[in-house]
N, C-alpha and C. Protein backbone atom coordinates (compact mmCIF):
# COMPACT_ATOMS: atom_id res chain seq x y z
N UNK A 1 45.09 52.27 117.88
CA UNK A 1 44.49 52.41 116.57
C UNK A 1 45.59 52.21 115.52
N UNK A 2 45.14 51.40 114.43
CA UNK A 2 46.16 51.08 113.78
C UNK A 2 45.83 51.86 112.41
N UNK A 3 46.70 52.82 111.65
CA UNK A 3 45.79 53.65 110.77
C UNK A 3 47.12 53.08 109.14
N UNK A 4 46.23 53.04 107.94
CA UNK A 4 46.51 52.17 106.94
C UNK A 4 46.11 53.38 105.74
N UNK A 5 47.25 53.81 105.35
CA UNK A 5 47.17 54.28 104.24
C UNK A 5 47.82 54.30 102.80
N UNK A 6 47.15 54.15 101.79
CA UNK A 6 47.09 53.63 100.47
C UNK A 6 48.03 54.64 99.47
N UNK A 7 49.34 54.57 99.73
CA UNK A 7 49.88 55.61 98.45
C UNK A 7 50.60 54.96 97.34
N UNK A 8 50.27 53.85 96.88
CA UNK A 8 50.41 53.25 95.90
C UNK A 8 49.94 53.63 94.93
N UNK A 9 49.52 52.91 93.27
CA UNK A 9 48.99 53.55 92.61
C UNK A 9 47.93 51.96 91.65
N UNK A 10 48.09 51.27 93.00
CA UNK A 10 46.71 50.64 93.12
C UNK A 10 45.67 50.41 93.93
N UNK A 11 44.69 49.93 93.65
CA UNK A 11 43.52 49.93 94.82
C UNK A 11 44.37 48.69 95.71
N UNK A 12 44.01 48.60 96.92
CA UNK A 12 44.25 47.38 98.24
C UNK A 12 43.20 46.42 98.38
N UNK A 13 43.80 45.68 99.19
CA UNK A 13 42.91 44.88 100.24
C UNK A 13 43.98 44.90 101.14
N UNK A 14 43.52 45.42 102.59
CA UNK A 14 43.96 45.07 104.05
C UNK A 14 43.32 44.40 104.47
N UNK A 15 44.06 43.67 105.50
CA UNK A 15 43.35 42.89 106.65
C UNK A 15 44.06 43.39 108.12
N UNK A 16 44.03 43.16 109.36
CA UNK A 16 44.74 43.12 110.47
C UNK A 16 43.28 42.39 111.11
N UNK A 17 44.57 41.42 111.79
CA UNK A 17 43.71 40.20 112.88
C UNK A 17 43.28 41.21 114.26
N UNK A 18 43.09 40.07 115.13
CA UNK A 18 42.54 40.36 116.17
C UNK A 18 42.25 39.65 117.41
N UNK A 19 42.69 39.38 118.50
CA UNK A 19 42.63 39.09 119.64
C UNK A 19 41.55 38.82 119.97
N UNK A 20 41.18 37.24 119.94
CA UNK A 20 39.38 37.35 120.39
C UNK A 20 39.02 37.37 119.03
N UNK A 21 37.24 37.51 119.55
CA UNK A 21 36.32 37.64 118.48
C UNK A 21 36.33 38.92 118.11
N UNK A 22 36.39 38.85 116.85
CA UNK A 22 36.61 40.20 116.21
C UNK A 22 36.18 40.27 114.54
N UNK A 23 36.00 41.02 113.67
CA UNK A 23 35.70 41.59 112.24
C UNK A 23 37.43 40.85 111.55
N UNK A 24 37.63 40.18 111.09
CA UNK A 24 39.32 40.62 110.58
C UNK A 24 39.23 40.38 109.13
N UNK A 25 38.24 40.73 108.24
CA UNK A 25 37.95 40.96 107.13
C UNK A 25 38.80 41.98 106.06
N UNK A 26 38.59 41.59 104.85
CA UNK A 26 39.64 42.66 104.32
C UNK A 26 38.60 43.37 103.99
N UNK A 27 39.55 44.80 103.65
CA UNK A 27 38.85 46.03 103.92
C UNK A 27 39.45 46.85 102.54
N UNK A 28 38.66 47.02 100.97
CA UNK A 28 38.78 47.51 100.38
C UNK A 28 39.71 48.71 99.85
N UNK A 29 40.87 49.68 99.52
CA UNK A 29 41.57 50.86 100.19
C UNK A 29 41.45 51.46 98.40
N UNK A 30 41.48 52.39 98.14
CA UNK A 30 41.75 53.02 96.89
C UNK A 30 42.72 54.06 96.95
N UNK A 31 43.12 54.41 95.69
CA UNK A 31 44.37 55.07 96.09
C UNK A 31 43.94 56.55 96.97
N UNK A 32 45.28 56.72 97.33
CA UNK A 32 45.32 57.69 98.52
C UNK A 32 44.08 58.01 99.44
N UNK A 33 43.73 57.08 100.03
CA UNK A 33 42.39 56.71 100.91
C UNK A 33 43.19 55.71 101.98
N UNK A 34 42.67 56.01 103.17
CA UNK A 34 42.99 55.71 104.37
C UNK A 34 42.09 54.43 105.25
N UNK A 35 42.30 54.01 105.81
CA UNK A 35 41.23 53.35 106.84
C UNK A 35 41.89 52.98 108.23
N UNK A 36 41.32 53.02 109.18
CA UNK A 36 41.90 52.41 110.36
C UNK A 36 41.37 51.68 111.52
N UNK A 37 42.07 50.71 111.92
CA UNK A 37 41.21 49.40 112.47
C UNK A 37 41.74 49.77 114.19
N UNK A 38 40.47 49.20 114.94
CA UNK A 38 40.72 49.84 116.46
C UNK A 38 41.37 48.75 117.10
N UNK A 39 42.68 48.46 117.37
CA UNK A 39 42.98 47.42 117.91
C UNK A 39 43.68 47.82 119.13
N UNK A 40 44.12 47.57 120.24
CA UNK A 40 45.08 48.16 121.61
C UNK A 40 45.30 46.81 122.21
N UNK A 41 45.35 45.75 121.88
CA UNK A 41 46.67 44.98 122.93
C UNK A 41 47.66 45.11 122.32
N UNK A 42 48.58 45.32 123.20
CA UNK A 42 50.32 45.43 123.04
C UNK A 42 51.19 44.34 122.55
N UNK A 43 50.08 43.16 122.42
CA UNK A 43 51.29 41.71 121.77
C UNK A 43 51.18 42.23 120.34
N UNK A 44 50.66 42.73 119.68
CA UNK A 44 50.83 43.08 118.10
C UNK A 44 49.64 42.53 116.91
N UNK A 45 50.38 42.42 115.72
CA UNK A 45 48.89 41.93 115.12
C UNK A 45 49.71 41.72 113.94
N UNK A 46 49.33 41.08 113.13
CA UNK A 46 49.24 40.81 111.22
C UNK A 46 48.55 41.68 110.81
N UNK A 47 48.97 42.29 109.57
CA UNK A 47 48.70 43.43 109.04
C UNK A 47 48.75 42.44 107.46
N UNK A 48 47.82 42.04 106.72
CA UNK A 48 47.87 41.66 105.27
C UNK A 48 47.72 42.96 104.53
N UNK A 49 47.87 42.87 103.53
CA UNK A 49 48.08 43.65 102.48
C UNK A 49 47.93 42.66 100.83
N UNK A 50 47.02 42.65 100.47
CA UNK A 50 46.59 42.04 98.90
C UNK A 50 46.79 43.28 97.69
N UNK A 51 47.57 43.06 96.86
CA UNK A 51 48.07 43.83 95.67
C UNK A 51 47.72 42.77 95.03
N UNK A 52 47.62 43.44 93.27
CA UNK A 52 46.97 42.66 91.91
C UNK A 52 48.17 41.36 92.13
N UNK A 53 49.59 41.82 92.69
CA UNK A 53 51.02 40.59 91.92
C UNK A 53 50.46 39.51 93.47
N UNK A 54 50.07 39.73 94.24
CA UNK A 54 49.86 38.49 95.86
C UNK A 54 49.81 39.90 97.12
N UNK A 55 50.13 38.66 97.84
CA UNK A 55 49.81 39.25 99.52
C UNK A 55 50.86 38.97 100.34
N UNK A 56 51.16 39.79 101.16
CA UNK A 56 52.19 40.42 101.73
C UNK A 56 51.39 40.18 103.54
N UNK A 57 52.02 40.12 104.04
CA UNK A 57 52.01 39.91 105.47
C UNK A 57 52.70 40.61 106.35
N UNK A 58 52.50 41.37 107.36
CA UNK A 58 53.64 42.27 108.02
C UNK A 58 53.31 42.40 109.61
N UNK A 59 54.09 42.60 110.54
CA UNK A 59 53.82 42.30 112.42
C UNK A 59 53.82 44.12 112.35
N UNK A 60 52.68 44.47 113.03
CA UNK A 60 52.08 45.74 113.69
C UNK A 60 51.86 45.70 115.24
N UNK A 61 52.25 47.00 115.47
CA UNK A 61 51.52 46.88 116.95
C UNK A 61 50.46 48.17 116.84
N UNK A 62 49.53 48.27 118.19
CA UNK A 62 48.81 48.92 117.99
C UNK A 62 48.24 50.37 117.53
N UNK A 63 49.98 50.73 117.21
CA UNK A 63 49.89 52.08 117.06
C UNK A 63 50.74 52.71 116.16
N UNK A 64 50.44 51.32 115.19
CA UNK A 64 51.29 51.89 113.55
C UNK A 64 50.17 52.71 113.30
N UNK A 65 51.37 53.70 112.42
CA UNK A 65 50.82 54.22 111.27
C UNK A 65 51.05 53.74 109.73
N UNK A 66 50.86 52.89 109.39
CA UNK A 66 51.31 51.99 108.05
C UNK A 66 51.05 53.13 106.94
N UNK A 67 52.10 53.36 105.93
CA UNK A 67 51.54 53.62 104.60
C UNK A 67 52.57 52.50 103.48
N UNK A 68 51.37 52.24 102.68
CA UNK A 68 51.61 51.76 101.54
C UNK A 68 52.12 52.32 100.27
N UNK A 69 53.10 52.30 99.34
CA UNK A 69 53.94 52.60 98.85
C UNK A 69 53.92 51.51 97.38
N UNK A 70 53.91 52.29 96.65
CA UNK A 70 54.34 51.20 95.31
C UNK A 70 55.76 50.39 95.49
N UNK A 71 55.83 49.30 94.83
CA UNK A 71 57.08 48.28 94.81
C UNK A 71 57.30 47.62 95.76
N UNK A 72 56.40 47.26 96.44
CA UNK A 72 56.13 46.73 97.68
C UNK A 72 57.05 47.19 99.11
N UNK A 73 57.18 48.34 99.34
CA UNK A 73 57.53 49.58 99.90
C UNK A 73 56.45 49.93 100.93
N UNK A 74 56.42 49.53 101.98
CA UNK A 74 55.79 49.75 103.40
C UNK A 74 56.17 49.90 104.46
N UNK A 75 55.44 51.59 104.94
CA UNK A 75 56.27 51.64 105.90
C UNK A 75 55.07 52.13 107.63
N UNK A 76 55.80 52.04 108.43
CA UNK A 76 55.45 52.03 110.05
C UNK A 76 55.69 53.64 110.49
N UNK A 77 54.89 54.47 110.49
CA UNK A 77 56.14 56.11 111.53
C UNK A 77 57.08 56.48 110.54
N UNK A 78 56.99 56.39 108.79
CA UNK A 78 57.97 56.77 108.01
C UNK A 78 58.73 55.92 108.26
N UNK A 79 59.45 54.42 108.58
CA UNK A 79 60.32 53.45 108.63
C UNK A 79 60.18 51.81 107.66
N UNK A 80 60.59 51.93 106.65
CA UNK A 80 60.24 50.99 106.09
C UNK A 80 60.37 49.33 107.03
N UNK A 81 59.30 48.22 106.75
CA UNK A 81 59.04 47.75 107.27
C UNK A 81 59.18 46.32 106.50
N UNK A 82 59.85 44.87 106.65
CA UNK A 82 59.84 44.22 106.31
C UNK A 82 58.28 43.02 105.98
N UNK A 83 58.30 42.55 104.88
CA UNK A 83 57.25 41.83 105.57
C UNK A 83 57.52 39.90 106.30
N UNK A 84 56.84 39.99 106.69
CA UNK A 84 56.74 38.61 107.65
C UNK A 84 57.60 37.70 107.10
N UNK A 85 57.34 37.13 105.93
CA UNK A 85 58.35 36.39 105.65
C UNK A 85 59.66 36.45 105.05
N UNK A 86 60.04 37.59 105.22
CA UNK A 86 61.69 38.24 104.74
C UNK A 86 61.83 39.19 105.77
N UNK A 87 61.43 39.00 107.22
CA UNK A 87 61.81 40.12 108.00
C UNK A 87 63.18 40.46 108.50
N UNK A 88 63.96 39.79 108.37
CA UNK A 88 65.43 39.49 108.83
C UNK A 88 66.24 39.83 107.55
N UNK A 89 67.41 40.60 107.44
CA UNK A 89 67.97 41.14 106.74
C UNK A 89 68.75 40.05 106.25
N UNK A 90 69.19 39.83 105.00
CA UNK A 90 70.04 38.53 104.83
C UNK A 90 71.85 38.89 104.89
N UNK A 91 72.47 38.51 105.78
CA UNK A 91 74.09 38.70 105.49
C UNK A 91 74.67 37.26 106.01
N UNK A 92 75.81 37.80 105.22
CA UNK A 92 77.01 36.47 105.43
C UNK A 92 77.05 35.95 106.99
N UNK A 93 77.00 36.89 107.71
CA UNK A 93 76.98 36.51 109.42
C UNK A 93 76.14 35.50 109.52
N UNK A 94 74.85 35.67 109.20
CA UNK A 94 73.86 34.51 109.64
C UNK A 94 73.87 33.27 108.98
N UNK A 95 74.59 33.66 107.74
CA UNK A 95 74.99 32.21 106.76
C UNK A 95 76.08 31.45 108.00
N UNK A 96 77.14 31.96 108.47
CA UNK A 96 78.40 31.09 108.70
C UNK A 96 77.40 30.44 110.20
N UNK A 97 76.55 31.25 110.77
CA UNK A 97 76.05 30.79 112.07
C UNK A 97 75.64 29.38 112.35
């Protein structure tokens, strides 16, 4: 179960995909309001996230606890969480590579 909660201090749109045929619709969130989507395979999932500024993309597995956070501040189990396309930390190491 993947559980999605809203502590921002705007309303959401989530999504998380799905393996197969499945619902993967976004799903309305208002502030400090929760929802959670039943997913259990272990390869993981996309987790969207739509705010008023765009949409954010992030890799879940089945047994996040996501909360949402103003300043685009999201996190997994209390661990902030990159999203999809900036998941890799940027340093000089990977530049000289």
């Amino acid at each position: 179960m993947i559980n999605v909660l809203n502590s921002s201090s705007e309303s959401l749109q989530v999504a998380v995909n799905s393996w197969g045929a499945s619902d993967n619709s976004y799903v309305s969130l208002a502030i400090n309001k929760s929802t959670s989507f039943d997913r259990t395979d272990k390869r993981g999932f996309v987790l969207a996230v739509k705010r008023q500024d765009g949409e954010q993309n992030f890799y879940v597995l089945f047994d996040s606890d996501i909360n949402v956070r103003d300043n685009g501040v999201v996190t997994d189990h209390g661990i902030p969480i990159r999203p999809a396309s900036n998941r890799y930390p940027h340093s000089a190491a990977a530049e000289k590579a």
